[in-house]
Structure formats: structure tokens, C-alpha cells
N, C-alpha and C. Protein backbone atom coordinates (compact mmCIF):
# COMPACT_ATOMS: atom_id res chain seq x y z
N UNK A 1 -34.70 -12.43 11.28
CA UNK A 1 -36.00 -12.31 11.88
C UNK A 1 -36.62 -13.70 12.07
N UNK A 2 -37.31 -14.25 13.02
CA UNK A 2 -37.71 -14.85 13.66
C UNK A 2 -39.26 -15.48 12.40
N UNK A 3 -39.23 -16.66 11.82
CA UNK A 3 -40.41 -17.36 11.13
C UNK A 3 -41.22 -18.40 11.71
N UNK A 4 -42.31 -18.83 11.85
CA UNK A 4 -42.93 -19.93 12.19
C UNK A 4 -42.14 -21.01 11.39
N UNK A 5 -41.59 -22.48 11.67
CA UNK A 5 -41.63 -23.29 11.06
C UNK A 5 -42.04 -23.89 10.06
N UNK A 6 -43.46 -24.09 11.13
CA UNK A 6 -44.23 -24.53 9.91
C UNK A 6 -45.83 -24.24 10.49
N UNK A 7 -46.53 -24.09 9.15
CA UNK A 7 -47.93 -23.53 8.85
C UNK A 7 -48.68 -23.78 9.92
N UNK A 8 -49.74 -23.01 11.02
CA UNK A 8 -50.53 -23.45 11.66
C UNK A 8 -51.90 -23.23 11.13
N UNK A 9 -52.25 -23.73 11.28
CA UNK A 9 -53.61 -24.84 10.82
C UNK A 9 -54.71 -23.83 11.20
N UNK A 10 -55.61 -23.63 10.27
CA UNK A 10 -57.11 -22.66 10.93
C UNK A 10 -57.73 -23.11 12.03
N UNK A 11 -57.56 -24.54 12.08
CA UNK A 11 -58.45 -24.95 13.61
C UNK A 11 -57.58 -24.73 14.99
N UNK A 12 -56.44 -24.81 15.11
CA UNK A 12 -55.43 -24.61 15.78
C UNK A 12 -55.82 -23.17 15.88
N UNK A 13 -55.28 -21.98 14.88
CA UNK A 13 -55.89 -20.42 15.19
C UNK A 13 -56.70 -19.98 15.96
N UNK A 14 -58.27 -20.82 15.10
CA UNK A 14 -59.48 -20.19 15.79
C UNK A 14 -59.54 -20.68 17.14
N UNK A 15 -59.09 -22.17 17.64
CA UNK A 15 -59.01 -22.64 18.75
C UNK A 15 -58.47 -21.47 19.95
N UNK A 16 -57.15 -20.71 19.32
CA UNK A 16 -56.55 -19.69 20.38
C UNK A 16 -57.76 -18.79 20.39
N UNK A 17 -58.43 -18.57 19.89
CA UNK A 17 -58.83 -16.75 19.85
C UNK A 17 -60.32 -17.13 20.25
N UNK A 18 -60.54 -17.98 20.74
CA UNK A 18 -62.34 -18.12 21.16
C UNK A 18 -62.18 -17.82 22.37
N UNK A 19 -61.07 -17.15 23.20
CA UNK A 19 -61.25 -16.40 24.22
C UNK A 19 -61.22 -15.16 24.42
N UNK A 20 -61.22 -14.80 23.24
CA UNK A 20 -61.13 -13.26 22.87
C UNK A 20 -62.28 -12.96 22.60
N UNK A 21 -63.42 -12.66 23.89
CA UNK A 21 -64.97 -12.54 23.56
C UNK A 21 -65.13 -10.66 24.24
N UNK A 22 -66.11 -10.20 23.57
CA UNK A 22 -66.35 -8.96 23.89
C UNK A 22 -67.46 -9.35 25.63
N UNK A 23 -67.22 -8.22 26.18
CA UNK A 23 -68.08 -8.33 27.40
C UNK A 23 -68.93 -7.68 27.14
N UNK A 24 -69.99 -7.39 27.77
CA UNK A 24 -71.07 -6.71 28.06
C UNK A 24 -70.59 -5.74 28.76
N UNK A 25 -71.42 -4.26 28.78
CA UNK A 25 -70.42 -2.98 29.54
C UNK A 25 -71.71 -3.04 30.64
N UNK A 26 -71.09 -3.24 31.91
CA UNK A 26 -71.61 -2.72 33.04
C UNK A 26 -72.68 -1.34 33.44
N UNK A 27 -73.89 -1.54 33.76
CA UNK A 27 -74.78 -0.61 34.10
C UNK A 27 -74.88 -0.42 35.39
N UNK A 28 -74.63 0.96 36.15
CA UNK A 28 -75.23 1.03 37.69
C UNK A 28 -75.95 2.05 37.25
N UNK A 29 -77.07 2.04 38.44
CA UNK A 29 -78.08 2.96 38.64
C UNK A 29 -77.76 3.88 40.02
N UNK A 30 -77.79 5.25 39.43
CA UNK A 30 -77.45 5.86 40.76
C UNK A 30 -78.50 6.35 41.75
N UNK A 31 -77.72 6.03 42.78
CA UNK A 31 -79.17 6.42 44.40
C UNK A 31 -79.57 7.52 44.25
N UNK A 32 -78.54 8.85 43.83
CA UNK A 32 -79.29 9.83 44.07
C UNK A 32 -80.12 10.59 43.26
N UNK A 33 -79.90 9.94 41.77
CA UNK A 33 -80.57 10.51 40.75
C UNK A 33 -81.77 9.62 39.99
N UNK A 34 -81.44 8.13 40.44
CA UNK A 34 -82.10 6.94 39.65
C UNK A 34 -81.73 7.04 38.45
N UNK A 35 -80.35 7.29 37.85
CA UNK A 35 -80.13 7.36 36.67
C UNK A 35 -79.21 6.42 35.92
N UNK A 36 -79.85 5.69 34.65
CA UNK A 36 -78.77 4.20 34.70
C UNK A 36 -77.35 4.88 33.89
N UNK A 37 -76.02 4.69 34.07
CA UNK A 37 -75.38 5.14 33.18
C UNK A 37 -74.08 3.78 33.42
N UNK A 38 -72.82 4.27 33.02
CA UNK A 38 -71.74 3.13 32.59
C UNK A 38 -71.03 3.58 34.02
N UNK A 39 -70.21 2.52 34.24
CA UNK A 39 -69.29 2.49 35.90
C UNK A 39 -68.46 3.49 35.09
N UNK A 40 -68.18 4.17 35.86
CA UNK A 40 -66.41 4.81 35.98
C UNK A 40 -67.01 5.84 34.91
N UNK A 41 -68.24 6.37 34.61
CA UNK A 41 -68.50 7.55 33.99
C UNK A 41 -69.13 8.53 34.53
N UNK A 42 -69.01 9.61 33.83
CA UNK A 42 -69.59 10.83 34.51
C UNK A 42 -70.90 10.85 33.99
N UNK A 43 -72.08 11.16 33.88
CA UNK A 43 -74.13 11.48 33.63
C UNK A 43 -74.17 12.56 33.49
N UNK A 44 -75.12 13.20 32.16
CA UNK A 44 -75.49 14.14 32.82
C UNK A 44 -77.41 13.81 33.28
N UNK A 45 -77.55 14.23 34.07
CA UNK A 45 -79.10 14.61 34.72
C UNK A 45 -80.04 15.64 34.91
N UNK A 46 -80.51 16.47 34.41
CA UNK A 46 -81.51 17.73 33.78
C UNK A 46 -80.19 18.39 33.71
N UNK A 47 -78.72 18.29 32.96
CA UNK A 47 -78.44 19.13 32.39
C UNK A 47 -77.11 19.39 33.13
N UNK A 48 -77.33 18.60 34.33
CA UNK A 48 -75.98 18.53 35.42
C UNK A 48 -75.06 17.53 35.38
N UNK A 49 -73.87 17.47 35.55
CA UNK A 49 -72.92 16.68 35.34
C UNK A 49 -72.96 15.99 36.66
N UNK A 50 -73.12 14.51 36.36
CA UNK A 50 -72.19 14.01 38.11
C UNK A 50 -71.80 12.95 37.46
N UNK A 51 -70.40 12.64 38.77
CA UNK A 51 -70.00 11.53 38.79
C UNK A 51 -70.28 11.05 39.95
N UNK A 52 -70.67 9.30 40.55
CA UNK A 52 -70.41 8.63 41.67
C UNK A 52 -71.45 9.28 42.69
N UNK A 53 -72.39 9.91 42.14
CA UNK A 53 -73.72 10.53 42.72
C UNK A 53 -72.94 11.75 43.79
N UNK A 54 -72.34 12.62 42.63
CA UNK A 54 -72.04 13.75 43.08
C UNK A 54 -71.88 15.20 42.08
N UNK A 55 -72.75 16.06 41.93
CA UNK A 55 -73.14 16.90 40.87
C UNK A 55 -71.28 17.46 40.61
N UNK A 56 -70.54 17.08 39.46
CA UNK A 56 -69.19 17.74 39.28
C UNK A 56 -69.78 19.50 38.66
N UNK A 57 -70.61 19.65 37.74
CA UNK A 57 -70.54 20.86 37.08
C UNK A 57 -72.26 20.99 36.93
N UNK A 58 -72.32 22.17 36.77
CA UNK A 58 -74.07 23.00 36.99
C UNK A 58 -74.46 23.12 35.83
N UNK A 59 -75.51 23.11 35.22
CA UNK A 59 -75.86 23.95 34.08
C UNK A 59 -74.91 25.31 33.33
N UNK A 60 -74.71 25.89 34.27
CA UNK A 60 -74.73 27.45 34.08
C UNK A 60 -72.83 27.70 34.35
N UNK A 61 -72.29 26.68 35.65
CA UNK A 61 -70.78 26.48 35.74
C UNK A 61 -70.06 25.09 36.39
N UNK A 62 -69.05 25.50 36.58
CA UNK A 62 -68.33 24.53 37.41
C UNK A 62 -68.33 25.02 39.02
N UNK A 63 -68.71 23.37 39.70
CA UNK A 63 -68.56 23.86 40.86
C UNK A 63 -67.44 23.13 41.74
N UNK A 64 -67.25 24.40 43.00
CA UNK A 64 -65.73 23.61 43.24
C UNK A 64 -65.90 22.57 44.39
N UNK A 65 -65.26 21.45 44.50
CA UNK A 65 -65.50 20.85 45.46
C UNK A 65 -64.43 20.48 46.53
């Protein structure tokens, strides 16, 4: 199996990994509801499901599209 040589150094380490930063998660607001939620997710809005400002499911069922 495969060993490092020799010891790398904590400043050397932390040096690699200070690009390993968390992002901030993206907010859109949708046109048809004014509702802020995350990209690439589905909302619900009084109770209705949409995605991409398009109602997927009703209160009461699923609707087909």
C-alpha cells in the first residue's frame, strides 16, 4: 500500500483546503406567486405545490400535466 514519504506540515494542509469554502444557497423569487424559495426546488404556496411557477399538486390532489 501506497505511504506518504514524508510528514506534511499543517501549513502545507491547511494551505490545500482554504478552497474548500461553503457557498451561500441561491434564492429566486417567483413571478407568479412572489414567493422566495431555493433554485431547483419545489414551494409550497397556500398549501399548493409548485415548481418553476407552475402549481405540480393541489391541496386536495395531484394534478396532471
Amino acid at each position: 500500500m501506497a505511504h506518504p514519504k514524508s510528514k506534511i506540515s499543517k501549513q502545507r494542509k491547511r494551505k490545500r483546503r482554504t478552497h474548500k469554502k461553503v457557498k451561500p444557497q441561491q434564492i429566486n423569487i417567483c413571478k407568479v406567486t412572489n414567493e422566495a424559495h431555493l433554485y431547483h426546488h419545489a414551494y409550497y404556496h397556500n398549501g399548493d405545490l409548485y415548481y418553476k411557477g407552475v402549481m405540480v399538486v393541489e391541496e386536495e390532489g395531484i394534478l396532471e400535466l
